[in-house]
N, C-alpha and C. Protein backbone atom coordinates (compact mmCIF):
# COMPACT_ATOMS: atom_id res chain seq x y z
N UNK A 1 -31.29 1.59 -112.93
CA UNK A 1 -32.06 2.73 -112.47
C UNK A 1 -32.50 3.55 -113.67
N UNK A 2 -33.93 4.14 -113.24
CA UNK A 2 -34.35 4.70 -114.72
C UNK A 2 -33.91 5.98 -114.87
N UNK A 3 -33.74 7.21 -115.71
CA UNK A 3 -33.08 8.39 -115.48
C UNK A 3 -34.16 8.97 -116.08
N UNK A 4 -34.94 9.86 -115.67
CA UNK A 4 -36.00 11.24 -115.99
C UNK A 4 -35.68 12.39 -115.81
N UNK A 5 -35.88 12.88 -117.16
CA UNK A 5 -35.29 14.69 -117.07
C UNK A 5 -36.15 15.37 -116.00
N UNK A 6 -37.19 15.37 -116.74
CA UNK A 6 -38.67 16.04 -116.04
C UNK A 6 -39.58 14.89 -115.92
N UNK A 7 -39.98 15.64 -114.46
CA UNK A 7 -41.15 14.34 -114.11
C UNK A 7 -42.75 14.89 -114.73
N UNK A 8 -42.67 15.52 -115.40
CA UNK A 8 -43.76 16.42 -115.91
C UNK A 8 -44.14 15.59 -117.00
N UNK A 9 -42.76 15.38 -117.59
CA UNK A 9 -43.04 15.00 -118.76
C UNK A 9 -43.90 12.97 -118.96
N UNK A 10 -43.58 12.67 -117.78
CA UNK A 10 -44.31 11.11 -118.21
C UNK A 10 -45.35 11.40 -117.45
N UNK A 11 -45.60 11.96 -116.95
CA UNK A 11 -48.10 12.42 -116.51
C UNK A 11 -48.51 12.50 -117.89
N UNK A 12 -49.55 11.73 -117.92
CA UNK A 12 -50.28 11.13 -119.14
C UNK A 12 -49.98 10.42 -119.96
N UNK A 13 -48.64 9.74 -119.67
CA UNK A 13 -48.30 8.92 -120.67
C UNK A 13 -48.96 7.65 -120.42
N UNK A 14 -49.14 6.78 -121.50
CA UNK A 14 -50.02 5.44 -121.42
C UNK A 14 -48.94 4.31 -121.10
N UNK A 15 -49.81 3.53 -120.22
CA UNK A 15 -49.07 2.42 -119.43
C UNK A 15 -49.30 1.06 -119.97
N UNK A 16 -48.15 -0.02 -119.87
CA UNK A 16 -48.72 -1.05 -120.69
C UNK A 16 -47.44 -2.26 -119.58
N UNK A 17 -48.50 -3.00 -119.20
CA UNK A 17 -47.94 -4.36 -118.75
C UNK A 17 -46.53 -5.16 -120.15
N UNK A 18 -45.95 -5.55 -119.25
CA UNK A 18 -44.71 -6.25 -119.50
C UNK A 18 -44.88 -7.36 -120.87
N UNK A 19 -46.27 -7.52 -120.24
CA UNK A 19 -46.77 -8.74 -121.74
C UNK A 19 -47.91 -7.64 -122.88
N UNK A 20 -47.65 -6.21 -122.83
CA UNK A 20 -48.16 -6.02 -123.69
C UNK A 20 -49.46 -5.46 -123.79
N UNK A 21 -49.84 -5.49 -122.47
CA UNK A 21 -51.57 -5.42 -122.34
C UNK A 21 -51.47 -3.79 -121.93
N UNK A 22 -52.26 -2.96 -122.68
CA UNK A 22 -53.02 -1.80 -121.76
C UNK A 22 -53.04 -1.69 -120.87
N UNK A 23 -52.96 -0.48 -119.92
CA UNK A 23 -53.39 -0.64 -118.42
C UNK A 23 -53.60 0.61 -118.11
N UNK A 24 -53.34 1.80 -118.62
CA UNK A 24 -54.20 2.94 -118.36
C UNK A 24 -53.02 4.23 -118.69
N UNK A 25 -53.12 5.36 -117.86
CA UNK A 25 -52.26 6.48 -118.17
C UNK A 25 -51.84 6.95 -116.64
N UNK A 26 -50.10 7.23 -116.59
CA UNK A 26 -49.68 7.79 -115.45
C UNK A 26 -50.55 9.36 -115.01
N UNK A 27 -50.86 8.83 -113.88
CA UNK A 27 -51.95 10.41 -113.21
C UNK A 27 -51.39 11.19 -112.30
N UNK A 28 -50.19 10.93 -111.42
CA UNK A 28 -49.98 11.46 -110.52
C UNK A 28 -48.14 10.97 -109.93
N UNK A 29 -47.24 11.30 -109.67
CA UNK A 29 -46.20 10.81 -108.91
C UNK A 29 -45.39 11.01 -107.57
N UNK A 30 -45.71 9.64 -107.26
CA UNK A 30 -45.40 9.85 -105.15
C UNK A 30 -44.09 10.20 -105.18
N UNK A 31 -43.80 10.93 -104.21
CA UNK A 31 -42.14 11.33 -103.94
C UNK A 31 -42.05 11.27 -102.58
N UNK A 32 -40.69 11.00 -102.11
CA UNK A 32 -40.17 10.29 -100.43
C UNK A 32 -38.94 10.83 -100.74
N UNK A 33 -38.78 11.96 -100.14
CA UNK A 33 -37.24 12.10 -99.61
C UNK A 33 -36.58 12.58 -100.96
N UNK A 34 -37.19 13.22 -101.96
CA UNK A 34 -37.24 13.53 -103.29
C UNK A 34 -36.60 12.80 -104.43
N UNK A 35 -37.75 11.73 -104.26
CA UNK A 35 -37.01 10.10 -104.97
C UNK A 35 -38.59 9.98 -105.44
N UNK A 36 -38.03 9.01 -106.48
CA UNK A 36 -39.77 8.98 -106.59
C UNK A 36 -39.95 7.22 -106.12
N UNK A 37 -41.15 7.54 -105.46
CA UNK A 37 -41.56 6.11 -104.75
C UNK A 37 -42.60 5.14 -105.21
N UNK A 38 -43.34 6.03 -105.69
CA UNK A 38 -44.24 5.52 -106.70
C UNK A 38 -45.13 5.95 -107.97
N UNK A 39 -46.08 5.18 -108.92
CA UNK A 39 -46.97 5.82 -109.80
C UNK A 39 -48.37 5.57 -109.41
N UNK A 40 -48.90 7.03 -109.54
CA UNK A 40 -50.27 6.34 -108.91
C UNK A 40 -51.11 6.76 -110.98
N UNK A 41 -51.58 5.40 -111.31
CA UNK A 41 -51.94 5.06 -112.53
C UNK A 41 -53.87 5.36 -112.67
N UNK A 42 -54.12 5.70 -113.29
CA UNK A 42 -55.48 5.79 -114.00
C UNK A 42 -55.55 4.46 -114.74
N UNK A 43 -56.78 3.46 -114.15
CA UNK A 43 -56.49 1.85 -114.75
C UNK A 43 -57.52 2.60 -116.21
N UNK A 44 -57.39 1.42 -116.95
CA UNK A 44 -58.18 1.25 -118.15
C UNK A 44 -59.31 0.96 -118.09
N UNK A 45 -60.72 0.64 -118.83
CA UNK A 45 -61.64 -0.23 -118.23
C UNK A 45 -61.44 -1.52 -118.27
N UNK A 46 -60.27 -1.91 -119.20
CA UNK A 46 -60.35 -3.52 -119.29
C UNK A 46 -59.53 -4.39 -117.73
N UNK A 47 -59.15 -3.49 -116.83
CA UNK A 47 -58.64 -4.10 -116.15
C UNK A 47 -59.39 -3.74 -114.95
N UNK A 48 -60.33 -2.64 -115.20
CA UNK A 48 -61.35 -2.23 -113.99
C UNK A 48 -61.52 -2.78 -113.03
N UNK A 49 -62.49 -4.05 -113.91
CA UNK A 49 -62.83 -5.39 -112.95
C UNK A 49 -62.21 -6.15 -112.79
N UNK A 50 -61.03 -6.55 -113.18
CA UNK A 50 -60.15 -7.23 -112.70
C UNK A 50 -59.72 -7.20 -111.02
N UNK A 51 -59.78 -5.62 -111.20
CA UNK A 51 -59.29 -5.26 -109.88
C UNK A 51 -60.32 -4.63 -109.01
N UNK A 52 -61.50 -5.02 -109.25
CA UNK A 52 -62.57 -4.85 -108.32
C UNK A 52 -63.20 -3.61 -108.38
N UNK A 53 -63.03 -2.70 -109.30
CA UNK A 53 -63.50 -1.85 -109.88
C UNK A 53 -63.14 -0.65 -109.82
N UNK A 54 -61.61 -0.95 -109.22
CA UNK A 54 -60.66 0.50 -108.39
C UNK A 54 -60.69 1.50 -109.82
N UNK A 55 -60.51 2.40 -110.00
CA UNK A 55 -60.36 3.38 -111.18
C UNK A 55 -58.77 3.64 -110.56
N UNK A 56 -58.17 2.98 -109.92
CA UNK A 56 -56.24 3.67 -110.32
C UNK A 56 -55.52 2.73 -109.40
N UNK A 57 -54.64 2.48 -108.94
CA UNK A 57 -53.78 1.81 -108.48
C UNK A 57 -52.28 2.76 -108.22
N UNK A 58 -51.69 2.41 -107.02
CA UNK A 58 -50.10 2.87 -107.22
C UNK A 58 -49.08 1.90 -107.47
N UNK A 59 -48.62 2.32 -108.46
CA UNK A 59 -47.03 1.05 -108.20
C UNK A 59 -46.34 1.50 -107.95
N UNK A 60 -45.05 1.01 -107.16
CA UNK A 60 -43.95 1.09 -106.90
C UNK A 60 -43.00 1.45 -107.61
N UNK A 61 -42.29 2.03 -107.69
CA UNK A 61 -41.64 2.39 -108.58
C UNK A 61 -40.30 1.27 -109.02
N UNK A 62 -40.27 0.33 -108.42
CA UNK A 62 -39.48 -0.50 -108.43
C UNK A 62 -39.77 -1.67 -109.46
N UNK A 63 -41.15 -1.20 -109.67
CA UNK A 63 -41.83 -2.29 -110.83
C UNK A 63 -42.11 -1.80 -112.11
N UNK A 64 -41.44 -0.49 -112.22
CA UNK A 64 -41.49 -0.20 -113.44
C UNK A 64 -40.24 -0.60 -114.06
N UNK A 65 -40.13 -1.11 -115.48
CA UNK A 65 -39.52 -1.69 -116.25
C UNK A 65 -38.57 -0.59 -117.07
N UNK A 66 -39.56 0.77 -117.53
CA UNK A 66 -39.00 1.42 -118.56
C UNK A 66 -40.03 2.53 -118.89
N UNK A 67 -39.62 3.74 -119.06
CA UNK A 67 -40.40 4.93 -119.19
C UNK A 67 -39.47 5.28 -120.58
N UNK A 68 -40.40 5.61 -121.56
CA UNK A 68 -40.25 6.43 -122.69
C UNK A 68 -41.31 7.03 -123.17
N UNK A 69 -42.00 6.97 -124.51
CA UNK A 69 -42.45 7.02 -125.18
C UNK A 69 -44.10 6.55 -124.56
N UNK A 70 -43.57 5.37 -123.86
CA UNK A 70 -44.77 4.99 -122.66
C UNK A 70 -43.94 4.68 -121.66
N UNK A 71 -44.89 3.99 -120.38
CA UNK A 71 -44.26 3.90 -119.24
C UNK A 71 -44.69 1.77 -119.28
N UNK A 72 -43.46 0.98 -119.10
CA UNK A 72 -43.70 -0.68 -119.01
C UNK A 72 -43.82 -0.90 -117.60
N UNK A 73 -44.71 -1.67 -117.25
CA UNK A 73 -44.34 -2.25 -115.56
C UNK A 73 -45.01 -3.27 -115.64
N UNK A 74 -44.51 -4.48 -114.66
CA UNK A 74 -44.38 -5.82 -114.51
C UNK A 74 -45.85 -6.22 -114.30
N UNK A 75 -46.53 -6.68 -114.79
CA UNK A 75 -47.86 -7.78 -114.49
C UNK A 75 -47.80 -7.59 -113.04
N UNK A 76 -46.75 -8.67 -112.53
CA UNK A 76 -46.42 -9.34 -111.08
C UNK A 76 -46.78 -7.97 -110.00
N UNK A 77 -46.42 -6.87 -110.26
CA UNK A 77 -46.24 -5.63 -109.23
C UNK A 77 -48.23 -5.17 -109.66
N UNK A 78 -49.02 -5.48 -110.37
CA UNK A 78 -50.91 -5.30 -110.05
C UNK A 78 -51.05 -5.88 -108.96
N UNK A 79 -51.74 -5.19 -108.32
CA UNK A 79 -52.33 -5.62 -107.33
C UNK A 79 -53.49 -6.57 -107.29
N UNK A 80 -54.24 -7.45 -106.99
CA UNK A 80 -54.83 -8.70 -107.25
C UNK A 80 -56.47 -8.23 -106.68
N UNK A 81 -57.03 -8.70 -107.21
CA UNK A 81 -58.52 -8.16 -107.18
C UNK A 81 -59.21 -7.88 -105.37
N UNK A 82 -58.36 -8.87 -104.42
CA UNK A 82 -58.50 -9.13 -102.99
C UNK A 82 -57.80 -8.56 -102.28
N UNK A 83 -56.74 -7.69 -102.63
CA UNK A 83 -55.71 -6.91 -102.00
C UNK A 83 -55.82 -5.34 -102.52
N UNK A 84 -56.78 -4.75 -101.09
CA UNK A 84 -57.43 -3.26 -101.43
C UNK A 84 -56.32 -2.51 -101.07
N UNK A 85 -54.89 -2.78 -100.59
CA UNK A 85 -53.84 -1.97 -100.11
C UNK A 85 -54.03 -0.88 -101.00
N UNK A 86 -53.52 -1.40 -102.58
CA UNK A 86 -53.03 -0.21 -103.17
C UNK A 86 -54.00 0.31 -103.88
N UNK A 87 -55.21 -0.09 -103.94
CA UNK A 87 -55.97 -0.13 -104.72
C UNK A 87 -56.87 1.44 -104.67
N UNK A 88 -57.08 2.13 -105.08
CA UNK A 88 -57.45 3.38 -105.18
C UNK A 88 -59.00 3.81 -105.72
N UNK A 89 -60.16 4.19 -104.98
CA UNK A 89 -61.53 4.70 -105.83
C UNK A 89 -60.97 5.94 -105.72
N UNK A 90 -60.71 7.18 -107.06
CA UNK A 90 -60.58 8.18 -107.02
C UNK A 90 -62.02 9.49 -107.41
N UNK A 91 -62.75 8.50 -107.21
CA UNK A 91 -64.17 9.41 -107.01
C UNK A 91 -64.75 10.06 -106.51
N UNK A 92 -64.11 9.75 -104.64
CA UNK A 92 -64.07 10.74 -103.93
C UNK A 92 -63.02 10.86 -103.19
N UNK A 93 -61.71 10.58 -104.03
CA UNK A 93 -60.39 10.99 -103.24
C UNK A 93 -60.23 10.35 -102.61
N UNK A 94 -60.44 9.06 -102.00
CA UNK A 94 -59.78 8.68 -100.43
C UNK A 94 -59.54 6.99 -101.05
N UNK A 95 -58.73 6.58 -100.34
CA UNK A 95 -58.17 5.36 -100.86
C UNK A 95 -58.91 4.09 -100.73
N UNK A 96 -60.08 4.26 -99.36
CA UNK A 96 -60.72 2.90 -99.09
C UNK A 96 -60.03 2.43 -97.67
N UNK A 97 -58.59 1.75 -98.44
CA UNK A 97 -58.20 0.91 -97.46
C UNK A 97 -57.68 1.75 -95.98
N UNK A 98 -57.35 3.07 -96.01
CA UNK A 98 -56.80 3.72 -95.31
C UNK A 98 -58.00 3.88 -93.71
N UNK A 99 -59.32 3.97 -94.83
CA UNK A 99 -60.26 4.13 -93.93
C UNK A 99 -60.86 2.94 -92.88
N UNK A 100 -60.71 1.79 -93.96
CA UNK A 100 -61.14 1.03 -93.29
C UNK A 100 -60.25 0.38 -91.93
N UNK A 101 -58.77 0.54 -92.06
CA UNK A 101 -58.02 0.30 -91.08
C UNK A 101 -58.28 1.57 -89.80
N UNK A 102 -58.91 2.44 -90.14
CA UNK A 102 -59.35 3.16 -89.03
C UNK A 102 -60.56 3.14 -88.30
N UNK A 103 -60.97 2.03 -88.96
CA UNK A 103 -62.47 1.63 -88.19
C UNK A 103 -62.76 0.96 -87.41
């Protein structure tokens, strides 16, 4: 389990996949029951299109590896270019997928 003094303190820190790669800066953190549940991430551009052009993503918090200096999380826990679950346009605030399951 990871231990954080302040959760203040890792917003803006830069995020980097398990193998090393860039992936953007922590923007925001979900809390459940005053736990934290997830990161919702600001992607990079290099992974933009990867992921269909979402500008952020949330992970789980279960897929993060290690918060210091930066924050590590697993390749495996991105969400895949076809899976809009987590996938986030923060351009005008609303997630996409939330909407479309209400249609």
């Amino acid at each position: 389990m990871l231990r954080i003094k302040n959760i203040s303190e890792v917003i803006g820190k830069k995020v980097y996949t398990a193998e090393g790669d860039f992936f953007g800066f922590v923007e925001e953190v979900n809390l459940y029951d005053n736990r934290i549940d997830g990161w919702k991430i600001r992607v990079s551009s290099g992974f933009m299109s990867s992921l269909g052009g979402a500008r952020g993503v949330v992970i789980p918090h279960q897929f993060v590896k290690a918060i210091g200096d930066v924050v590590v999380v697993t390749k495996a826990s991105l969400p895949a270019k076809d899976d809009g679950a987590d996938m986030l346009d923060m351009s005008d605030g609303s997630t996409g997928a939330a909407e479309e399951e209400l249609a």
